[in-house]
N, C-alpha and C. Protein backbone atom coordinates (compact mmCIF):
# COMPACT_ATOMS: atom_id res chain seq x y z
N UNK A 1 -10.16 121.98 247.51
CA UNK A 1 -8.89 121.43 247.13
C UNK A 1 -7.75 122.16 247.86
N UNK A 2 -7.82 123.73 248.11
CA UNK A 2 -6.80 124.14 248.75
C UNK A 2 -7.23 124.13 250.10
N UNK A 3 -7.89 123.98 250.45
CA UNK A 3 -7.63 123.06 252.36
C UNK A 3 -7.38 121.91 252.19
N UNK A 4 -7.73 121.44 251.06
CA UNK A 4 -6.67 119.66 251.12
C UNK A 4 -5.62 119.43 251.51
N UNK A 5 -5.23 120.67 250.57
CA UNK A 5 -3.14 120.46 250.02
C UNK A 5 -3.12 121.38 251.50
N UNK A 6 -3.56 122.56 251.54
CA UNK A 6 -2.96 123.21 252.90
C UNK A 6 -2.80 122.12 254.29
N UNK A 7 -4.41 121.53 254.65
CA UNK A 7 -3.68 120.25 255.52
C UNK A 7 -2.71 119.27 255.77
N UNK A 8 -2.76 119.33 253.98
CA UNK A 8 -1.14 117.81 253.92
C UNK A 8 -0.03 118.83 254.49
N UNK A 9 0.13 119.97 254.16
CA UNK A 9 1.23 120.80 254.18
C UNK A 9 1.56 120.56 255.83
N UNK A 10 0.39 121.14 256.39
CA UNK A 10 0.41 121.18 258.10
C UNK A 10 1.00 120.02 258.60
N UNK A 11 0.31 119.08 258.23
CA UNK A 11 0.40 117.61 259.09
C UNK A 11 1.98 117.75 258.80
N UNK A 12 2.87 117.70 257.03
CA UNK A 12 4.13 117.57 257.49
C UNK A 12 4.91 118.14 257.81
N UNK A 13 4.28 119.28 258.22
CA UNK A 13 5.19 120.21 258.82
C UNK A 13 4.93 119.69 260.54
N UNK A 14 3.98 119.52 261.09
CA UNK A 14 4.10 119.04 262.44
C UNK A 14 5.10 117.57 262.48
N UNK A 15 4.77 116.52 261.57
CA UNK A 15 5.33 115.41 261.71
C UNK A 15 6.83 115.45 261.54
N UNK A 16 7.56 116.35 260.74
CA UNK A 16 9.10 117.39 260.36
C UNK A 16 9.50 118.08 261.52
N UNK A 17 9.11 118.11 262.21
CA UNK A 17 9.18 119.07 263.45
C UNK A 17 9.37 117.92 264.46
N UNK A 18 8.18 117.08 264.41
CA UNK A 18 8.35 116.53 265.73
C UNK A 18 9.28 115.30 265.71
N UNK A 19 9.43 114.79 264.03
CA UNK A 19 10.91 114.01 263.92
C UNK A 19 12.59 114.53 264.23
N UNK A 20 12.21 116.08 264.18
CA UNK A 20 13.19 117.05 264.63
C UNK A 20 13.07 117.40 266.05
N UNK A 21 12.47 116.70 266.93
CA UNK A 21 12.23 117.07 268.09
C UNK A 21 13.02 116.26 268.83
N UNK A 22 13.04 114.98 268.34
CA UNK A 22 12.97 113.54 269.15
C UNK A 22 14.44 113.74 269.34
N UNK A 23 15.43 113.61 267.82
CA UNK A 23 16.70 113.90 267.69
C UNK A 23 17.39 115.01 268.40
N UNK A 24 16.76 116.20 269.19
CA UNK A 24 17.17 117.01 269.53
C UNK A 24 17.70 116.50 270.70
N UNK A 25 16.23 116.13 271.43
CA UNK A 25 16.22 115.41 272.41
C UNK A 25 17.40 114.45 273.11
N UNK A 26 17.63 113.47 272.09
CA UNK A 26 18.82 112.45 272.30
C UNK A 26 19.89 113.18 272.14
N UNK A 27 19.97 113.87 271.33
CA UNK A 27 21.53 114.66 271.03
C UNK A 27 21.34 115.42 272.40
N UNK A 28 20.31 116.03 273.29
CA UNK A 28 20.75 117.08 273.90
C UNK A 28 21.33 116.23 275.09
N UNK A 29 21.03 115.06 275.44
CA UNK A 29 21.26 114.18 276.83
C UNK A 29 22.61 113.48 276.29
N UNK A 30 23.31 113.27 275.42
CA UNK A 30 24.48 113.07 275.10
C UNK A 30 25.17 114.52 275.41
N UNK A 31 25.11 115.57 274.68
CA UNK A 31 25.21 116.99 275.58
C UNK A 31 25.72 117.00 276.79
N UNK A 32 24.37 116.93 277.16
CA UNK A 32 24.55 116.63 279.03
C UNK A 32 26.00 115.90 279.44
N UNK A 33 25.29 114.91 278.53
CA UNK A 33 26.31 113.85 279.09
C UNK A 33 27.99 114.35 279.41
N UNK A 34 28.13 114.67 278.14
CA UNK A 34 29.57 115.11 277.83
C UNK A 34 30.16 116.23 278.59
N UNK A 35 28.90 117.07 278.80
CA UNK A 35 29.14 118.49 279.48
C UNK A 35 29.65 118.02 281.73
N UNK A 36 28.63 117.11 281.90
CA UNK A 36 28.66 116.48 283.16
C UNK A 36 30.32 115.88 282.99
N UNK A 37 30.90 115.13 282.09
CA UNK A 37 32.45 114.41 282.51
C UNK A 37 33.48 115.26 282.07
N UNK A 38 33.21 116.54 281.41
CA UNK A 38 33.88 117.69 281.04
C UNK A 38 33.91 118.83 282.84
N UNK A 39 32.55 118.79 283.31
CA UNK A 39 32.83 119.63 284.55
C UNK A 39 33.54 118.52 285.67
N UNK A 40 33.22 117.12 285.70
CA UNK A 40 34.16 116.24 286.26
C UNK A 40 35.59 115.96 286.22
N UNK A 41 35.73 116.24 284.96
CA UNK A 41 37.09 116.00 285.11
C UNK A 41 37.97 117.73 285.88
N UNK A 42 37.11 118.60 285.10
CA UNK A 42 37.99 120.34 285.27
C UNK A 42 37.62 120.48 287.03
N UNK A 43 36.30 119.89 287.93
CA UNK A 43 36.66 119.77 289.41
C UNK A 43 37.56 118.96 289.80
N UNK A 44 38.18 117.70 288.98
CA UNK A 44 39.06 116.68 289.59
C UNK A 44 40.24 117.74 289.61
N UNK A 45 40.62 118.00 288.51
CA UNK A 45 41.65 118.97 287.96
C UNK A 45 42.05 120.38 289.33
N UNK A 46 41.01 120.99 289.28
CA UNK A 46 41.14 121.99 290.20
C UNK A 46 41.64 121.41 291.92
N UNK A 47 40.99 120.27 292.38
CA UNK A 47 41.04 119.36 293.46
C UNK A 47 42.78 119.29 293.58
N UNK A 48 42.64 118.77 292.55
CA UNK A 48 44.56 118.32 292.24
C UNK A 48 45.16 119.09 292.48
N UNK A 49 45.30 120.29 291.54
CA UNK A 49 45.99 121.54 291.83
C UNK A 49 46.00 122.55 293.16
N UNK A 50 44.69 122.40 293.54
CA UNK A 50 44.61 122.67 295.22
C UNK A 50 45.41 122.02 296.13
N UNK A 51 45.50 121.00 296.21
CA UNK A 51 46.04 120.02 297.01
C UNK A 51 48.10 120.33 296.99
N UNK A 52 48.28 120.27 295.50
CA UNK A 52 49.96 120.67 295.17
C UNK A 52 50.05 121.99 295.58
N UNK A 53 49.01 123.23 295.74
CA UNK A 53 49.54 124.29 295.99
C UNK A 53 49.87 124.48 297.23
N UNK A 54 48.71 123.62 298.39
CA UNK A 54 48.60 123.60 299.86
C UNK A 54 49.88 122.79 299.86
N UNK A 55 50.64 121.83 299.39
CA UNK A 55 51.39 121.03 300.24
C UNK A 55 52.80 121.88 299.76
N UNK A 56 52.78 122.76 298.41
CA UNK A 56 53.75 123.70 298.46
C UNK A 56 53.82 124.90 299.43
N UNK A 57 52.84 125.11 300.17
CA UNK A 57 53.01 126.62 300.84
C UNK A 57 53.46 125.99 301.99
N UNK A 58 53.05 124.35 302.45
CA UNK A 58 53.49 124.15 303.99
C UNK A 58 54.87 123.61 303.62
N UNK A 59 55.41 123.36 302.55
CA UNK A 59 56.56 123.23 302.53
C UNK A 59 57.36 124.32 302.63
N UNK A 60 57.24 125.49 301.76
CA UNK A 60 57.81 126.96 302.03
C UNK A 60 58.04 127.06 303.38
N UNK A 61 56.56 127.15 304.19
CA UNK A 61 56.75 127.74 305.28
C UNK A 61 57.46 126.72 306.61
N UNK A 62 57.75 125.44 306.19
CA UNK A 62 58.86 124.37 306.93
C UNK A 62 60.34 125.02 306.84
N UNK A 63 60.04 125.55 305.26
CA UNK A 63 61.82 125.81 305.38
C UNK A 63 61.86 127.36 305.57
N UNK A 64 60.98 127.94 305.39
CA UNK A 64 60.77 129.52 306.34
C UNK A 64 61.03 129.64 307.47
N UNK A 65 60.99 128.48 308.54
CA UNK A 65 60.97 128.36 309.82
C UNK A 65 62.39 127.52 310.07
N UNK A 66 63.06 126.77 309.46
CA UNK A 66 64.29 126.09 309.25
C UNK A 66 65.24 127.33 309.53
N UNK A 67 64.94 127.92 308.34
CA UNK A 67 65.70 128.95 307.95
C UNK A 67 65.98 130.13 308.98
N UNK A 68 64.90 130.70 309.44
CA UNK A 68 64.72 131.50 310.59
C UNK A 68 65.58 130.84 312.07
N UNK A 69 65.21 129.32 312.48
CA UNK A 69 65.87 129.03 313.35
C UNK A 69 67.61 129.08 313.44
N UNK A 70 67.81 128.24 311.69
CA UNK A 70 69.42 128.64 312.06
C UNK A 70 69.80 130.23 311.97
N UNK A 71 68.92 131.04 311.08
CA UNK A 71 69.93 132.20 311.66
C UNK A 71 69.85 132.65 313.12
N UNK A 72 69.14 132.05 313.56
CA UNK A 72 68.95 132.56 315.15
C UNK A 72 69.32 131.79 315.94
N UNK A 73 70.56 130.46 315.58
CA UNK A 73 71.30 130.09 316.39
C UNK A 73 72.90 130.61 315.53
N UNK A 74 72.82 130.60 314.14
CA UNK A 74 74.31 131.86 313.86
C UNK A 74 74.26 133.05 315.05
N UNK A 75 72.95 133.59 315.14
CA UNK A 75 72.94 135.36 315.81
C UNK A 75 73.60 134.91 317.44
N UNK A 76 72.58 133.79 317.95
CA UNK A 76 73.23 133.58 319.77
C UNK A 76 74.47 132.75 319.23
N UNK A 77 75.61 132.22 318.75
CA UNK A 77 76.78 131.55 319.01
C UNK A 77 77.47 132.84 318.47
N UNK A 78 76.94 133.78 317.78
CA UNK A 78 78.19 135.18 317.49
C UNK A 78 78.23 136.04 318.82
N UNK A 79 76.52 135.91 319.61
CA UNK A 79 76.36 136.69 320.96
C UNK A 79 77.63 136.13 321.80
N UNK A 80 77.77 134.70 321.74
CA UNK A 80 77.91 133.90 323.22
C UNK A 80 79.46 133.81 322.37
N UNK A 81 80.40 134.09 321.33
CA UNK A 81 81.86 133.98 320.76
C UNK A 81 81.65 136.05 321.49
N UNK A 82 80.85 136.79 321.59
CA UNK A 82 81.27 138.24 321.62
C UNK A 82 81.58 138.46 323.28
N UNK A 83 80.62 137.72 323.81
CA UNK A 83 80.51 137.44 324.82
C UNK A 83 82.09 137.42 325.70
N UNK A 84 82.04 135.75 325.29
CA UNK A 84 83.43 135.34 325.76
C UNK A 84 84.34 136.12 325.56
N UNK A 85 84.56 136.71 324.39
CA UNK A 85 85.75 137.56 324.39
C UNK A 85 85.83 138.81 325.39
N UNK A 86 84.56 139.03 325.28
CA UNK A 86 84.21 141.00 326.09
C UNK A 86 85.21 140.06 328.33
């Protein structure tokens, strides 16, 4: 009698388990799922922000070079006003 009841015990403990298996299963590929359009979107994200930082530094360095040229036509028209006078 007690290997009877001990077998029933087993069987539902395997059949408890493996109904707990299946569900894991599906929940874990929804997981996935979510985890895959969560790293999709945070590479889109990073992409983006790459892109605004590059088109900010070549903008800086447009008006870095703007900037540099006119003072270096202020510096030669103060040469070429010192000039004339000397």
């Amino acid at each position: 009698m007690k290997k009877i009841i001990a077998l029933a015990m087993v069987a539902t403990m395997v059949f408890a388990i493996a109904a707990c298996g299946d569900a894991a299963a599906e929940t874990s590929a929804v997981e996935t799922s979510a985890v895959e359009t969560v790293v999709e979107t945070v590479v889109e994200t990073v992409a983006e922000t790459e892109a605004v930082v590059e088109t900010e530094a070549v903008a800086e360095t447009e008006a870095a070079a703007e900037t540099e040229a006119a003072e270096s036509e202020v510096a030669e028209s103060e040469v070429a006003e010192t000039e004339a006078e000397a």
